[in-house]
Protein backbone atom coordinates (compact mmCIF):
# COMPACT_ATOMS: atom_id res chain seq x y z
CA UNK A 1 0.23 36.64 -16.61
CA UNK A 2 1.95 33.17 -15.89
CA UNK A 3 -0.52 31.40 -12.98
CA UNK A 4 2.07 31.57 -10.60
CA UNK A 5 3.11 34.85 -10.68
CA UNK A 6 4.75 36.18 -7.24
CA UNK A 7 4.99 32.81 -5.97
CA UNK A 8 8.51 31.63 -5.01
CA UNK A 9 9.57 28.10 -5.11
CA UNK A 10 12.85 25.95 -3.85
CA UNK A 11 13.12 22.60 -6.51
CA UNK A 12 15.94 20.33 -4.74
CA UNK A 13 17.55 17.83 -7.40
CA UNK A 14 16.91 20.51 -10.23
CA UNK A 15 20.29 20.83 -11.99
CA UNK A 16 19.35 17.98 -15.23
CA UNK A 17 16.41 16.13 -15.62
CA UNK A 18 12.97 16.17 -14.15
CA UNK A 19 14.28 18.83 -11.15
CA UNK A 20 15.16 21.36 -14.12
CA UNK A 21 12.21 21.05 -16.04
CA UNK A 22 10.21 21.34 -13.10
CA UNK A 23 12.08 24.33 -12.37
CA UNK A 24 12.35 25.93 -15.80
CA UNK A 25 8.39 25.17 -16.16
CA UNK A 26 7.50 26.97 -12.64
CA UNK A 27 9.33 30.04 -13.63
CA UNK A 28 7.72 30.18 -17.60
CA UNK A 29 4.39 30.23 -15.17
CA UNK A 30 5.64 33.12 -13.21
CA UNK A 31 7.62 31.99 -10.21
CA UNK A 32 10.87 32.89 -8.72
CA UNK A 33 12.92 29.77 -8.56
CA UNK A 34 15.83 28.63 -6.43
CA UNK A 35 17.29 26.17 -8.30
CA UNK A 36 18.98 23.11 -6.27
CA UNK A 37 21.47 21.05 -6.76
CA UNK A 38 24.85 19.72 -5.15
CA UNK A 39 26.15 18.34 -9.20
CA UNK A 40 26.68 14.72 -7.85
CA UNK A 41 26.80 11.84 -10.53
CA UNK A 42 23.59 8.77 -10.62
CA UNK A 43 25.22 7.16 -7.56
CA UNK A 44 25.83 10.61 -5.20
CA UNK A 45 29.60 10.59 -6.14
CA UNK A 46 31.06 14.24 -6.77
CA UNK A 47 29.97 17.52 -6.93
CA UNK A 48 29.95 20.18 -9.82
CA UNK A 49 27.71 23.82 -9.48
CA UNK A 50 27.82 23.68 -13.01
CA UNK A 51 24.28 22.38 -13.45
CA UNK A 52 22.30 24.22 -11.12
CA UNK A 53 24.20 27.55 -12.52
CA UNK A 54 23.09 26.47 -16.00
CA UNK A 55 19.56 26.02 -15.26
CA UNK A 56 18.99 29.54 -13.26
CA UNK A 57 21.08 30.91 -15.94
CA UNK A 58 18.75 29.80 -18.98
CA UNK A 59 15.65 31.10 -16.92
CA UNK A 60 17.03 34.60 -16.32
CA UNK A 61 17.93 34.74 -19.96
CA UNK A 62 14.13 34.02 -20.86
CA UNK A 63 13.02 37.06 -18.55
CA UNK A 64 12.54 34.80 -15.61
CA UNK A 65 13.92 35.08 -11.70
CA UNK A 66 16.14 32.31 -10.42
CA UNK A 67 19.06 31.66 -8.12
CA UNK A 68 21.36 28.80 -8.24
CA UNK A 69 22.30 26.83 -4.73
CA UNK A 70 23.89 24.20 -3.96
CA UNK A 71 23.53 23.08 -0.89
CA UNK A 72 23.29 19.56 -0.31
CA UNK A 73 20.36 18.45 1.18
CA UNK A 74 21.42 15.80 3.59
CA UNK A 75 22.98 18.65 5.80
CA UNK A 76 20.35 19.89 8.34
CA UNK A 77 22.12 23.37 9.39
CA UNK A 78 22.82 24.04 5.40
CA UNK A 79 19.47 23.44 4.30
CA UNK A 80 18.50 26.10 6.89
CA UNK A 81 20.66 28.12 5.72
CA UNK A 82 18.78 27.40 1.86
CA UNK A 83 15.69 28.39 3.36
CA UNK A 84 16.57 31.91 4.80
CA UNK A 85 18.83 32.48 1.76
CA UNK A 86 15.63 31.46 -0.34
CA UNK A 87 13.20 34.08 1.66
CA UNK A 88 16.35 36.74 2.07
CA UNK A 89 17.11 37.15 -2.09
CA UNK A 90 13.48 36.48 -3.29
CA UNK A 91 11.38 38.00 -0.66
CA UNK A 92 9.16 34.37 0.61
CA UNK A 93 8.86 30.83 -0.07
CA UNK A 94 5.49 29.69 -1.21
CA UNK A 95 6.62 26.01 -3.36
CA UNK A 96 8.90 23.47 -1.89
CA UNK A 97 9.66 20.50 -4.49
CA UNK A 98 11.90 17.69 -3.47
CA UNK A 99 13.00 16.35 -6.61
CA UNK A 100 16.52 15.66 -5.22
CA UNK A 101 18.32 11.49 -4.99
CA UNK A 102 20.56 9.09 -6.07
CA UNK A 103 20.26 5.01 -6.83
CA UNK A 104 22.73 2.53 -5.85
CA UNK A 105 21.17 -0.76 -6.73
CA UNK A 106 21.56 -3.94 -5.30
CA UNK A 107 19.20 -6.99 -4.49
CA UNK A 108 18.45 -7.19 -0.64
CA UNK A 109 20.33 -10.27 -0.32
CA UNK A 110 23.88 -8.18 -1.18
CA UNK A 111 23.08 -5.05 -0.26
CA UNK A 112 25.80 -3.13 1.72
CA UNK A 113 25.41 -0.47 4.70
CA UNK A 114 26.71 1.96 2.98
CA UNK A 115 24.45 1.19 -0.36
CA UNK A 116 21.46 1.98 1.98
CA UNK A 117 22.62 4.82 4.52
CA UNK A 118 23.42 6.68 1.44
CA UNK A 119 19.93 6.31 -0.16
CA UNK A 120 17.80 6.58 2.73
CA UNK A 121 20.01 9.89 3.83
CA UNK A 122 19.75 11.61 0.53
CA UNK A 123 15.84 10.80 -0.36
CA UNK A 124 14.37 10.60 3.04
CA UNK A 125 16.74 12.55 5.43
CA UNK A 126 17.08 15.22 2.65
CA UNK A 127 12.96 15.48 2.26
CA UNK A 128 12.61 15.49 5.86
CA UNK A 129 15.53 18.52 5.90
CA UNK A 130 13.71 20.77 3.52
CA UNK A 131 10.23 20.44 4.84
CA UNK A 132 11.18 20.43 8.99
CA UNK A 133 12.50 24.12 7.69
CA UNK A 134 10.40 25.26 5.06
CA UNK A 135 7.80 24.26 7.44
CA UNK A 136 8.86 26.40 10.80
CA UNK A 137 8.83 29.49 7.98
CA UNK A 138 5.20 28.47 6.96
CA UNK A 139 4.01 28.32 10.11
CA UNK A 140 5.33 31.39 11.36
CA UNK A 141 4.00 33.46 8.13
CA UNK A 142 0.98 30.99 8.33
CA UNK A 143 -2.52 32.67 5.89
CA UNK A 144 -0.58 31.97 2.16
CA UNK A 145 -1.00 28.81 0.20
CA UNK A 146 2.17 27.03 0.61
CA UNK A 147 2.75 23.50 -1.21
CA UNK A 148 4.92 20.96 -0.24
CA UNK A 149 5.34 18.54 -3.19
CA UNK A 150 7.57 15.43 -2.57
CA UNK A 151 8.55 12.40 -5.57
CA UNK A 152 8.05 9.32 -5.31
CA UNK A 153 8.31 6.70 -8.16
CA UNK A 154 6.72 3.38 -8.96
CA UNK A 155 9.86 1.92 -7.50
CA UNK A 156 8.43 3.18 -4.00
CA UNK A 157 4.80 2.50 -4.45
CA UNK A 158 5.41 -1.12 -6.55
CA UNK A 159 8.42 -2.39 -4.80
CA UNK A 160 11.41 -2.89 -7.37
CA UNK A 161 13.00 -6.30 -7.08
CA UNK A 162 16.75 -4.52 -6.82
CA UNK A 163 16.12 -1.40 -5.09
CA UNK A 164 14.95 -1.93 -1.66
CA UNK A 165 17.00 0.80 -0.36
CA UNK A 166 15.13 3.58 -3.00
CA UNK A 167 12.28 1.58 -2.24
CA UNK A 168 12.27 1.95 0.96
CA UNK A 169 13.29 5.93 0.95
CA UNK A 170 10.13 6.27 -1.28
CA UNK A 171 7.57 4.47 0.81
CA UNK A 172 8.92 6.40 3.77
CA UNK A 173 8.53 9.65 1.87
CA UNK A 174 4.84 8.84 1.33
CA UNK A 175 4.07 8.69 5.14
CA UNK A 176 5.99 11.85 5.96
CA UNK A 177 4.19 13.51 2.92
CA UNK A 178 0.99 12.14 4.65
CA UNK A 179 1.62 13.20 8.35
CA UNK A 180 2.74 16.43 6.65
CA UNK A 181 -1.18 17.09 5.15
CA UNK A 182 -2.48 16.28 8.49
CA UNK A 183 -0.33 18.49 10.69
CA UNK A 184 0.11 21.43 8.51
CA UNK A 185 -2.91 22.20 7.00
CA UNK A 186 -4.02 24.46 9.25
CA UNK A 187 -1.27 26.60 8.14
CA UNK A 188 -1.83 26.92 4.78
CA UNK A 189 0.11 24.06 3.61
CA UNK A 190 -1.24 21.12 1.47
CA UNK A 191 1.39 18.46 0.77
CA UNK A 192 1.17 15.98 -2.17
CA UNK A 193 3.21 13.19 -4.14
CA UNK A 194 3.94 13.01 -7.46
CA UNK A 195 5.45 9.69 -9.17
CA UNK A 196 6.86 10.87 -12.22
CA UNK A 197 7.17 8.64 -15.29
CA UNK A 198 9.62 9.76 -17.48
CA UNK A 199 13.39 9.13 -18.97
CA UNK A 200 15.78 10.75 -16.81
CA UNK A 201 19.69 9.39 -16.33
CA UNK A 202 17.95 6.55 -14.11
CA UNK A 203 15.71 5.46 -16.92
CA UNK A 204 17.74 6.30 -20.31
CA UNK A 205 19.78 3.19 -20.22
CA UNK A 206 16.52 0.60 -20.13
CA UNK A 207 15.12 1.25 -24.06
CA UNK A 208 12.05 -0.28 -24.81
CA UNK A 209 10.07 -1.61 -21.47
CA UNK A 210 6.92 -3.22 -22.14
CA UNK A 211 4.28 -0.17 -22.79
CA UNK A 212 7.51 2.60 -22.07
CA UNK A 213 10.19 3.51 -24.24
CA UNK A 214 12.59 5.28 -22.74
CA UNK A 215 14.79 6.84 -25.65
CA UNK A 216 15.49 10.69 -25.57
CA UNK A 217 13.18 11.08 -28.59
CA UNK A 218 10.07 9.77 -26.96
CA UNK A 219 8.45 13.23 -26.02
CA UNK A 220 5.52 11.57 -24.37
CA UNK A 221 8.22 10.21 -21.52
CA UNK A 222 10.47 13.20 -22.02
CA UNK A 223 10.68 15.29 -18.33
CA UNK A 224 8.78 18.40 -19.40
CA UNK A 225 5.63 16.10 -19.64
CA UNK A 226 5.24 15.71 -16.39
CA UNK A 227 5.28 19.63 -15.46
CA UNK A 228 1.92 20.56 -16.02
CA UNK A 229 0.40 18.71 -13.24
CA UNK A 230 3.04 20.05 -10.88
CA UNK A 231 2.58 23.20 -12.19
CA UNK A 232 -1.35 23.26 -11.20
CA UNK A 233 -0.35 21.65 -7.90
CA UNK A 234 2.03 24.50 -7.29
CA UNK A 235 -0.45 26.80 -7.94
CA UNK A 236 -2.94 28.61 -5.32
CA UNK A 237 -6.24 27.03 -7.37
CA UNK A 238 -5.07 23.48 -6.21
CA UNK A 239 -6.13 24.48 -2.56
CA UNK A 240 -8.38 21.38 -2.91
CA UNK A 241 -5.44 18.71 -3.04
CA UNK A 242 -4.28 17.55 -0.23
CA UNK A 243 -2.50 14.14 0.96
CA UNK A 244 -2.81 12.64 -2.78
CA UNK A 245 -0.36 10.79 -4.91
CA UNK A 246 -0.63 11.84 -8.15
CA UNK A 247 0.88 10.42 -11.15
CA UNK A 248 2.62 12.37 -14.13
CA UNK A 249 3.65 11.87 -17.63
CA UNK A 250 3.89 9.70 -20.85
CA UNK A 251 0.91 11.32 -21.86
CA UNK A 252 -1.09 10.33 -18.46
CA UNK A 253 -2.09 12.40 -15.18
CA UNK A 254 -3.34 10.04 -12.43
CA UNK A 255 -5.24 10.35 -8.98
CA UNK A 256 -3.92 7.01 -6.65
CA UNK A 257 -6.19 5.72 -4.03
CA UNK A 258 -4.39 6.19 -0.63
CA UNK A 259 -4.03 3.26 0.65
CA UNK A 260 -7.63 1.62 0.58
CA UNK A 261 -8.91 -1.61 2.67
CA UNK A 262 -9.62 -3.57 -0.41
CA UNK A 263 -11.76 -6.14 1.75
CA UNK A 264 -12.66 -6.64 5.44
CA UNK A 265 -14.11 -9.54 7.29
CA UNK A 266 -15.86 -9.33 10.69
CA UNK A 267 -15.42 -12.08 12.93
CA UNK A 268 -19.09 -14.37 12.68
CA UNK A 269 -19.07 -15.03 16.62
CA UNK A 270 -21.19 -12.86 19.13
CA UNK A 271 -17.88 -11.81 21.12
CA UNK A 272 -15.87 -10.49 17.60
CA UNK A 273 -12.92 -12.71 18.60
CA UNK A 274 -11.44 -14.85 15.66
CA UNK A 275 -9.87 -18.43 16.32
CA UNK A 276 -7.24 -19.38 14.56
CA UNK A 277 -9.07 -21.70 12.16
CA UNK A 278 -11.72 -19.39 11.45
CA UNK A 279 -9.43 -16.69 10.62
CA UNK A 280 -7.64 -18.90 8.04
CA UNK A 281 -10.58 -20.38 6.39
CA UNK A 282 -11.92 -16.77 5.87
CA UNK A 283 -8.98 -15.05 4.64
CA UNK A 284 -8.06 -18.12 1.85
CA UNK A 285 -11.76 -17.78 0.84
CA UNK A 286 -11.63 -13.97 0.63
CA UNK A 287 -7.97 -12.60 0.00
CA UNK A 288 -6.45 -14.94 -1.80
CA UNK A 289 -8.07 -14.02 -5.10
CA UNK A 290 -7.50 -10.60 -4.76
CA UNK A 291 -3.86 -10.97 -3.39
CA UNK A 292 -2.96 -13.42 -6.16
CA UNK A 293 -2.96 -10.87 -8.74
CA UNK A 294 0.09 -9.95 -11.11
CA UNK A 295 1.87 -7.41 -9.39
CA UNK A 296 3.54 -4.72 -11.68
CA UNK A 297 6.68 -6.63 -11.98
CA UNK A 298 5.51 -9.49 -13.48
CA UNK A 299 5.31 -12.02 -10.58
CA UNK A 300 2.90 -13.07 -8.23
């Protein structure tokens, strides 16, 4: 008995990669999957059923339920359309993953329009698609345990140098995850992040990275690492976990703070109003120490 047996679950972005292991895990565990994915290349540029069809196919051939789709997520009325197909064929939906994006990288400085509309629409529009209706279905069946798990990556949380526009999809991702766990609790829903770290095709061309290596052979960074934590997540004992990013893979799981205040000053006067000079003086003495740390890119 897999722990997520008669659960049903809808992975977006889950034709290669991290999407398809996260699929093809969920289903060893039990679940009915509906596999997603429109077939585009790294940069959004095509489309080809082909993957999605292969992944559903391979878990129906090892006893497991899946269906193929592929709608593409930045369409509102289609992913609709995903949803009732999703609770039509397999009978609920109980999981929603967004796994599903593209990169087109570019420092701020030359970034074009279209560079970031196409980003922002496919990670943050198509998140916002998927959980606006998986949502309206969990609130109308409300009394399951329904999980809404959305990626992020360090590229979101850290700020990469020459991706502001995945960056920036991320980041926004996190605070719609967040106002997600506060407004749909009371349905049954928790919703939590997960920042994989793994090789995928955005990854695979960078080798050896400080502490990572990113080569195909590295099973400690390889995608199907970073299921079991998604797995538990997904599962109706995780009840607990709500509004959390939680890391996953090369060998690691890891529970981020959410935002903390790292230091706070009151003002010293008996009316709590700062002047300009005082405010200065205290913030060099207290938060330039702390803020003057190496960042995870190397610069200060």
């Amino acid at each position: 008995m897999g722990v997520l047996n008669d659960r049903v679950a809808l992975v977006t972005g889950a034709g290669r990669g991290i999407g398809a292991a996260v699929a093809e895990g969920l289903a060893a565990e039990g679940a009915g999957v509906v596999v997603n994915d429109l077939g585009v290349d790294l940069e959004g540029g095509g489309t080809d059923p082909g993957p999605a069809k292969e992944v559903a196919d391979r878990i129906v051939a090892n006893g497991g339920t899946a269906i193929h789709d592929g709608t593409n997520v930045t369409d509102f009325d289609g992913v609709e359309a995903m949803i009732q197909r999703t609770v039509k064929e397999l009978g609920r939906l109980d999981i929603l993953i967004n796994v599903a994006g593209i990169v087109r990288d570019g420092m701020i400085f030359k970034m074009t329009e279209q560079q970031w509309d196409s980003v922002i629409d496919v990670h943050l529009k198509g998140t916002f698609n998927t959980t606006r209706h998986a949502s309206a279905h969990w609130r109308e069946n409300r009394g399951g345990e329904f999980r809404l798990i959305n990626f992020i990556s360090g590229s979101g949380l850290f700020g990469a140098p020459s991706q502001p526009n995945y960056a920036a999809a991320k980041a926004g991702i996190v605070g719609l995850t967040f106002s997600c766990a506060n407004a749909l609790r009371g349905y049954g829903v928790t919703s939590n992040l997960i920042a994989p770290v793994a090789t995928t095709r955005m990854t695979e061309g960078l080798g050896a990275q400080g502490s990572f290596n990113y080569s195909k052979e590295n099973k400690q960074l390889s995608p199907e690492n970073c299921v079991p934590a998604i797995v538990y997540m997904a599962s109706e004992a995780s009840s607990w976990l709500n509004r959390r990013v939680v890391s996953s893979g090369n060998g690691k799981i890891g529970l981020h703070s959410n935002f903390d205040m790292q230091i706070e000053l009151e003002a010293s006067s008996d009316d709590g109003v700062w002047t300009n000079e005082e405010a200065a003086q205290a913030m060099e003495a207290n938060f330039k120490g702390a803020a003057e740390q190496m960042n995870p890119w190397g610069r200060k």
